[in-house]
Protein backbone atom coordinates (compact mmCIF):
# COMPACT_ATOMS: atom_id res chain seq x y z
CA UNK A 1 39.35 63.69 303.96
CA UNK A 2 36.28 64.68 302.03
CA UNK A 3 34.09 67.38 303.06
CA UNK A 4 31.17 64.72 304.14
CA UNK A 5 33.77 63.25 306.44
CA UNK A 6 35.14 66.12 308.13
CA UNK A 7 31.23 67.02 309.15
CA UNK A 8 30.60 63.66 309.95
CA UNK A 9 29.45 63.28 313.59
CA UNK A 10 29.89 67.27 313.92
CA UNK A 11 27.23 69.53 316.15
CA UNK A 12 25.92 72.21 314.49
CA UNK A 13 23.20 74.54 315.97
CA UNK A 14 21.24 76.78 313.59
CA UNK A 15 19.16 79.74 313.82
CA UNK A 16 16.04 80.87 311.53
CA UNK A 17 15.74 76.93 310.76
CA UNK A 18 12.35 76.43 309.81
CA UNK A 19 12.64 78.05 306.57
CA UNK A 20 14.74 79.43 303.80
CA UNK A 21 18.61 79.13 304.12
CA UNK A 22 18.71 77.95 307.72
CA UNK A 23 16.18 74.94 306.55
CA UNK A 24 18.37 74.19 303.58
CA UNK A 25 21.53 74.07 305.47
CA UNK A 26 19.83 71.92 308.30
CA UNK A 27 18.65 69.40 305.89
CA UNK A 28 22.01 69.12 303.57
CA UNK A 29 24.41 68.85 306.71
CA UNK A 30 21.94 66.15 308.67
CA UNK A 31 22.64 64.74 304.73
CA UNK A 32 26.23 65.00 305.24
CA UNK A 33 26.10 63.46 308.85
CA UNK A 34 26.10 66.26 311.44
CA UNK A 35 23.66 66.39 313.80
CA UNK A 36 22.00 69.72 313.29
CA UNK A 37 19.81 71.70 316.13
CA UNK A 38 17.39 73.45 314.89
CA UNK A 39 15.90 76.38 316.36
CA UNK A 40 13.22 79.17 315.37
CA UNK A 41 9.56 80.45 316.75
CA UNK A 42 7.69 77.78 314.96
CA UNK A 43 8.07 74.52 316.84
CA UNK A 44 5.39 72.48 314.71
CA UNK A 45 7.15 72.86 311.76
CA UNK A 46 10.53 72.10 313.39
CA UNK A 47 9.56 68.88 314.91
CA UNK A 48 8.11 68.54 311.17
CA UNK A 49 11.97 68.87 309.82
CA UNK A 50 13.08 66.93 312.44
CA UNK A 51 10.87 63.92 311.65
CA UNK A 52 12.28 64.32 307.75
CA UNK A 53 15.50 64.20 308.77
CA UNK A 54 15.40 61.16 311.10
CA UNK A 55 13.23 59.42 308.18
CA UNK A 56 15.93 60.16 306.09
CA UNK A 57 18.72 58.74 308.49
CA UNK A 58 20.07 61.95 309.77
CA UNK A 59 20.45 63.06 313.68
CA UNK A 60 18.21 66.31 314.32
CA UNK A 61 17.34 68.24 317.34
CA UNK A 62 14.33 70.68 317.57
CA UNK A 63 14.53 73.96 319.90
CA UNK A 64 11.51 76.47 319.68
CA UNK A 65 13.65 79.61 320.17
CA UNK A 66 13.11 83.41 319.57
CA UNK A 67 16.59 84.68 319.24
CA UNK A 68 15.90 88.05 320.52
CA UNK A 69 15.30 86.67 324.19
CA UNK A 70 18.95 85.36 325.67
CA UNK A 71 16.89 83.10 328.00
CA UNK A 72 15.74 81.02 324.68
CA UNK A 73 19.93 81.19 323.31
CA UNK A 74 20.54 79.86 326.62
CA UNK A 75 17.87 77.21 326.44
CA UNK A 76 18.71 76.45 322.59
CA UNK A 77 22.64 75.77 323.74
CA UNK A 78 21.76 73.58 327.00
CA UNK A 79 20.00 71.56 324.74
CA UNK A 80 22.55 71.23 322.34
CA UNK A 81 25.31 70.27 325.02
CA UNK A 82 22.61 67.80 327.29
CA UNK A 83 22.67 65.89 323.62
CA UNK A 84 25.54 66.07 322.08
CA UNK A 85 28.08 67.14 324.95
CA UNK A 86 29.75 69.63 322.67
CA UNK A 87 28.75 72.91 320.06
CA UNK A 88 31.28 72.34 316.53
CA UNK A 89 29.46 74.93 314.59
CA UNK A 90 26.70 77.81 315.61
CA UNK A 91 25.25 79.14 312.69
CA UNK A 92 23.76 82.66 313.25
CA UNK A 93 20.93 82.70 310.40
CA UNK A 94 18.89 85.41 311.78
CA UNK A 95 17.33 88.08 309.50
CA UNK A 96 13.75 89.80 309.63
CA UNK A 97 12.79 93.28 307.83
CA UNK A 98 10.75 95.93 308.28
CA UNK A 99 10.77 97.40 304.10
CA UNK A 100 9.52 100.33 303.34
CA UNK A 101 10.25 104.52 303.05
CA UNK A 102 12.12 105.14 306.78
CA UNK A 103 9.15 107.48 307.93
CA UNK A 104 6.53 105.14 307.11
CA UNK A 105 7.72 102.31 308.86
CA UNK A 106 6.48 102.40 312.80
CA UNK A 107 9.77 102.93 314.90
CA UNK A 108 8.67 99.60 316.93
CA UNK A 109 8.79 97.58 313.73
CA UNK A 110 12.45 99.22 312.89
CA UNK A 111 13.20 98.34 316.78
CA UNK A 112 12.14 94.77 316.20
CA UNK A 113 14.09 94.17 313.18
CA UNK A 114 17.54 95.62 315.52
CA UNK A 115 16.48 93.02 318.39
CA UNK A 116 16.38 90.62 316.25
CA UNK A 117 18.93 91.33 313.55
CA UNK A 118 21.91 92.40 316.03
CA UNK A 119 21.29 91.58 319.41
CA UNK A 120 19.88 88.05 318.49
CA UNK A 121 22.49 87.54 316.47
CA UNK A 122 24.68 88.73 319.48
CA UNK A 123 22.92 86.33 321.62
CA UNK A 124 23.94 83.72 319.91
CA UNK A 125 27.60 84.36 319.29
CA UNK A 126 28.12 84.72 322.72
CA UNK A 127 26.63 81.47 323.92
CA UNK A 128 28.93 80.07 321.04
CA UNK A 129 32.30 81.42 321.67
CA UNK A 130 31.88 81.06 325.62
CA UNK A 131 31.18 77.32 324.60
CA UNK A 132 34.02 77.33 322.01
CA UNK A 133 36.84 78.63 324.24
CA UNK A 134 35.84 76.42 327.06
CA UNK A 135 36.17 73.44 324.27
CA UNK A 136 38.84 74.99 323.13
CA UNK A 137 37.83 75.03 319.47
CA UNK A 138 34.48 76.26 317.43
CA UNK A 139 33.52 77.74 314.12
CA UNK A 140 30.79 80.66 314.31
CA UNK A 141 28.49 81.37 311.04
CA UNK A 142 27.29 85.22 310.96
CA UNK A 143 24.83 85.41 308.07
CA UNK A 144 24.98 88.85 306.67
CA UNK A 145 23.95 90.55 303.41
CA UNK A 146 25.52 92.23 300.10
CA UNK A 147 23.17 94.84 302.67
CA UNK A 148 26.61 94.35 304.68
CA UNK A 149 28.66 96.39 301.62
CA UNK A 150 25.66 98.03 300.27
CA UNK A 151 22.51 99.75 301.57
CA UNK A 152 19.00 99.05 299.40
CA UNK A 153 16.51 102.49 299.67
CA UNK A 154 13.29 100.77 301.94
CA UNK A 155 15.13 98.83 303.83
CA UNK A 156 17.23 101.34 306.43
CA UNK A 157 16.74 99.60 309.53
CA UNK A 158 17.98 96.06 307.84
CA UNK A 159 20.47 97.41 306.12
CA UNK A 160 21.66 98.87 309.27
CA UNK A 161 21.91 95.54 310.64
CA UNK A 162 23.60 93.63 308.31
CA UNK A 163 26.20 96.63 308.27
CA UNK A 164 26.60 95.70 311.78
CA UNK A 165 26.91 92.23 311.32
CA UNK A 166 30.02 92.54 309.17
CA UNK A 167 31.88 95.12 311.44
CA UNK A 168 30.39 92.52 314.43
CA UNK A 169 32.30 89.61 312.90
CA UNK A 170 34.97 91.62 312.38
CA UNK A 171 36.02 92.41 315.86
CA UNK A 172 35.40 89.09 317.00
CA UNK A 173 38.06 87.58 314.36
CA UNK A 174 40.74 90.62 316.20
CA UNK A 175 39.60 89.44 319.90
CA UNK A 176 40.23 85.77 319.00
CA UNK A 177 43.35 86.86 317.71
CA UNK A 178 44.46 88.77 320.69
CA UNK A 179 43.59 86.10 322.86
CA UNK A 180 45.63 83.59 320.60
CA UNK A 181 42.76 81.31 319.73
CA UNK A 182 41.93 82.69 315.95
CA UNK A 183 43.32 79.31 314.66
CA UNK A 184 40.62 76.89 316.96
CA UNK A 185 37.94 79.36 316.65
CA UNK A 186 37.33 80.69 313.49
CA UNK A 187 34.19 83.38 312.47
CA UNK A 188 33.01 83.62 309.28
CA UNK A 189 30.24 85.84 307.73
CA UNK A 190 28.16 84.74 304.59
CA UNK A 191 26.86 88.04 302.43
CA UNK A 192 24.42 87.03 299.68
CA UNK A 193 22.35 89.20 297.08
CA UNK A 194 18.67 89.23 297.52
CA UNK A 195 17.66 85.61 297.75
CA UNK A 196 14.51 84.00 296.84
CA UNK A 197 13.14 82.44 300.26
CA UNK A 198 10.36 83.09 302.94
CA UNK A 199 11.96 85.76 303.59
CA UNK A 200 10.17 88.33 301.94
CA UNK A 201 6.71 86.75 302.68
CA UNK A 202 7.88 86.99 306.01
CA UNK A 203 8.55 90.89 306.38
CA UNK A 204 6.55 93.48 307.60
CA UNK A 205 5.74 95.38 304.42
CA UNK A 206 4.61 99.30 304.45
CA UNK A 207 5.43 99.69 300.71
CA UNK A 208 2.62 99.56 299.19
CA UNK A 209 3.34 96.90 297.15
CA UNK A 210 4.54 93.44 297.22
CA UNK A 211 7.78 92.97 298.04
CA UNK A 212 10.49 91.73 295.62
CA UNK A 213 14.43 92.57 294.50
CA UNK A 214 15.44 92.44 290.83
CA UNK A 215 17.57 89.63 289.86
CA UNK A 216 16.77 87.45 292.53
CA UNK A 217 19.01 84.36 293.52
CA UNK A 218 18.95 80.92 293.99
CA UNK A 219 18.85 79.63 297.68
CA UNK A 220 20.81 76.80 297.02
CA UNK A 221 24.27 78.37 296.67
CA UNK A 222 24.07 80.61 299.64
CA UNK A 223 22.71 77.01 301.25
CA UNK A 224 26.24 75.50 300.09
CA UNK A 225 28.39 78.36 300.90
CA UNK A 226 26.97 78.28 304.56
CA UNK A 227 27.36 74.19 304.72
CA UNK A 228 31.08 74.95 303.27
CA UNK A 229 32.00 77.50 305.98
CA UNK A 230 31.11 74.98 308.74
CA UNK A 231 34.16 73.10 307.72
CA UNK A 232 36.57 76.50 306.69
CA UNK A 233 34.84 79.85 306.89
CA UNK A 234 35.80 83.02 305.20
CA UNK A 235 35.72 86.19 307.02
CA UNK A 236 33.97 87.88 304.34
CA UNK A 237 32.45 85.37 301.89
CA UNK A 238 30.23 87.46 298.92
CA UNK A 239 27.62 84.80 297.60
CA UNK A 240 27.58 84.85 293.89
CA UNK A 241 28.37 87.22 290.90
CA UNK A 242 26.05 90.17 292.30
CA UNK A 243 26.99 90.50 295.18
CA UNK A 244 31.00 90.93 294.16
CA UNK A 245 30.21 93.41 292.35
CA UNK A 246 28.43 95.10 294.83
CA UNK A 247 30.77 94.99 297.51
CA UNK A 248 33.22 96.12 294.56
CA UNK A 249 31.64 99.12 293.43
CA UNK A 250 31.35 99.95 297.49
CA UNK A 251 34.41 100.18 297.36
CA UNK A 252 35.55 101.73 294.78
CA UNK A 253 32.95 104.13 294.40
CA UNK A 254 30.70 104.02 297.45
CA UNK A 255 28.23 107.34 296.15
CA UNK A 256 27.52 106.04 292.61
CA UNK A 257 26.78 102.22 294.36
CA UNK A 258 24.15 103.87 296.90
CA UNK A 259 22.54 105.89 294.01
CA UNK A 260 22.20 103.18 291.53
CA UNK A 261 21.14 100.55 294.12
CA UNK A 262 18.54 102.93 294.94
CA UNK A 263 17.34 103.81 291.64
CA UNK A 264 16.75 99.73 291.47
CA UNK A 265 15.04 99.42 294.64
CA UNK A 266 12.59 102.20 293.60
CA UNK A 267 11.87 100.76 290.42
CA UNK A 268 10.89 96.57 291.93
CA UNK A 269 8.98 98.48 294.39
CA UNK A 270 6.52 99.70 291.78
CA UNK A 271 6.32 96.31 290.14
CA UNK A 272 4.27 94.91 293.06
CA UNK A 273 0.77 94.38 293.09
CA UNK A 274 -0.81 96.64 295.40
CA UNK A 275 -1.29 95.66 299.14
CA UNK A 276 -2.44 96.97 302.74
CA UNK A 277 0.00 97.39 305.05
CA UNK A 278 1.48 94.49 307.38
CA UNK A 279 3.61 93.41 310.21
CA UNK A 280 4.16 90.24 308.59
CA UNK A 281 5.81 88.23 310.63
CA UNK A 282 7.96 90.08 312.76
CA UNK A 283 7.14 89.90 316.18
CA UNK A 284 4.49 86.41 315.45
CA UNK A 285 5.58 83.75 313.42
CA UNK A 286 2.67 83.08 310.44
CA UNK A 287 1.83 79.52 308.41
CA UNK A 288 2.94 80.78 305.62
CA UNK A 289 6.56 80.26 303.93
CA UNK A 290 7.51 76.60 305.61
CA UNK A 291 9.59 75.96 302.55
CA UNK A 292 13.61 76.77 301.53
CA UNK A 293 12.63 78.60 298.34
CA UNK A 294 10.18 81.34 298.60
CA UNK A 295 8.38 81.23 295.51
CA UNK A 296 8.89 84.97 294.87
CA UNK A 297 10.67 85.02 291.81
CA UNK A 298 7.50 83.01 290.24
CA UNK A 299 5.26 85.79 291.71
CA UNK A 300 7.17 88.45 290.20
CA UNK A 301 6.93 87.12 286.90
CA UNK A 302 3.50 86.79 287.08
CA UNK A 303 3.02 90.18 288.09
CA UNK A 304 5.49 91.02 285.27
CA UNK A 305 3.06 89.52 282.79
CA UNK A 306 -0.14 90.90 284.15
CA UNK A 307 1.76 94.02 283.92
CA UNK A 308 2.24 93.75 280.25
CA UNK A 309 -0.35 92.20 279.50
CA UNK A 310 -2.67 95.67 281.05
């Protein structure tokens, strides 16, 4: 059975939907014929998705949902069982950040980033696996970070989160086993490198500059890994060349990793042009960044050239 077929008529709910990865996952498994529900702050631009998809022939749902409030997780997985009568996949693609030198950033904005980051994400994965053991199967998609292995200077609170997220996962793959279920329900947890999505438009900023990570990836394969691990999910599954190596030198030499992560934080930090500070969009969802791909990694070269050209 191909991959298409084994998705095929499949419910999938997903988080953080109405941009970056959790858009680009939406759109390629309503592609491969699951019927996605889609769920973030910004309704308009979810019913906007939704209306793509269905154009396109796909089956899409639209929840306006702010994962850090369990009344809107509750919500977002009523709606998904009134329509489809069952949950095969919840994909937790929650991630906001609050960047910038620990002391600078307001504690609320590093308290935001935790509601969101860990208890959303907690949210979530119990409305899942309450669902899933009452169905008696269910696949859960945690989307962490290479943050998960290794902490980037200017970003403590997120990096704090996505550390969680791993550990998180982690237990729940141990209770599933000690309940004899870790063969119907399955948890998986997707760690990229820096990825080039709204992501970074989307953060509140108190660097200084404009954000941006060197070397930044592709959305697309993090999109496929995350499509892939709704049909067999890894419990640790490192996105691309990067961020192997990453969790690699974590491992094998955790101090020297920190260090020259942070040396390379410090430096793209610099790059930026210069801006005021923000909240981005944190605890209000902005217009801006509708779109899978972020458009940073143009904006850095530009600033690269200015740069040289000065």
């Amino acid at each position: 059975m191909s991959d298409e077929e084994k998705l095929r008529g499949k419910t999938v709910v997903i988080t953080g939907a109405s941009s970056g990865l959790g858009r680009g996952a939406a759109w390629k498994l309503s592609e491969a014929g699951a019927n996605v529900v889609i769920a973030a702050r910004r309704g308009r631009v979810l019913d906007e998705l939704v209306e793509r998809i269905s154009s396109a022939g796909g089956v899409a749902v639209a929840v306006e949902t702010d994962v850090s409030d369990p009344d809107d997780i509750a919500r977002l997985a009523a709606a998904a069982l009134n329509r489809f009568g069952r949950i095969d996949v919840w994909v937790n693609n929650v991630g906001i950040g609050a960047l910038g030198s620990f002391w600078d950033v307001p504690i609320e904005d590093h308290a935001r980033v935790i509601d969101v980051n860990i208890k959303g994400l907690m949210y979530g994965a119990h409305a899942a696996l309450r669902q899933f053991r009452s169905q008696g199967a269910g696949i859960l998609i945690n989307v962490g970070s290479v943050e998960s292995d290794v902490p980037l200077a200017y970003q403590s609170s997120y990096a704090a989160s996505k550390a969680a997220v791993l550990t998180f996962g982690r237990c729940l793959t141990e209770e599933l086993r000690l309940a004899g279920q870790e063969d119907r329900i399955r948890v998986g947890t997707i760690m990229p490198w820096a990825v080039d999505t709204p992501f970074w438009t989307h953060a509140a900023n108190y660097t200084g500059h404009t954000l941006r990570m060197a070397t930044m990836e592709d959305p697309v394969p993090v999109v496929d890994a995350i499509v892939a691990a709704c049909i067999d999910p890894q419990q640790e599954h490192r996105v691309g060349m990067k961020a192997h190596v990453g969790g690699l030198a974590n491992r094998v030499m955790p101090d020297v990793a920190d260090r020259m992560s942070a040396k390379v934080a410090d430096a793209e930090s610099q790059k930026g042009a210069t801006v005021p500070p923000t909240t981005g969009a944190i605890y209000q969802p902005i217009d801006a960044g509708a779109t899978v791909e972020g458009g940073i990694r143009e904006r850095m070269q530009r600033e690269d050239d200015a740069r040289r050209a000065s």
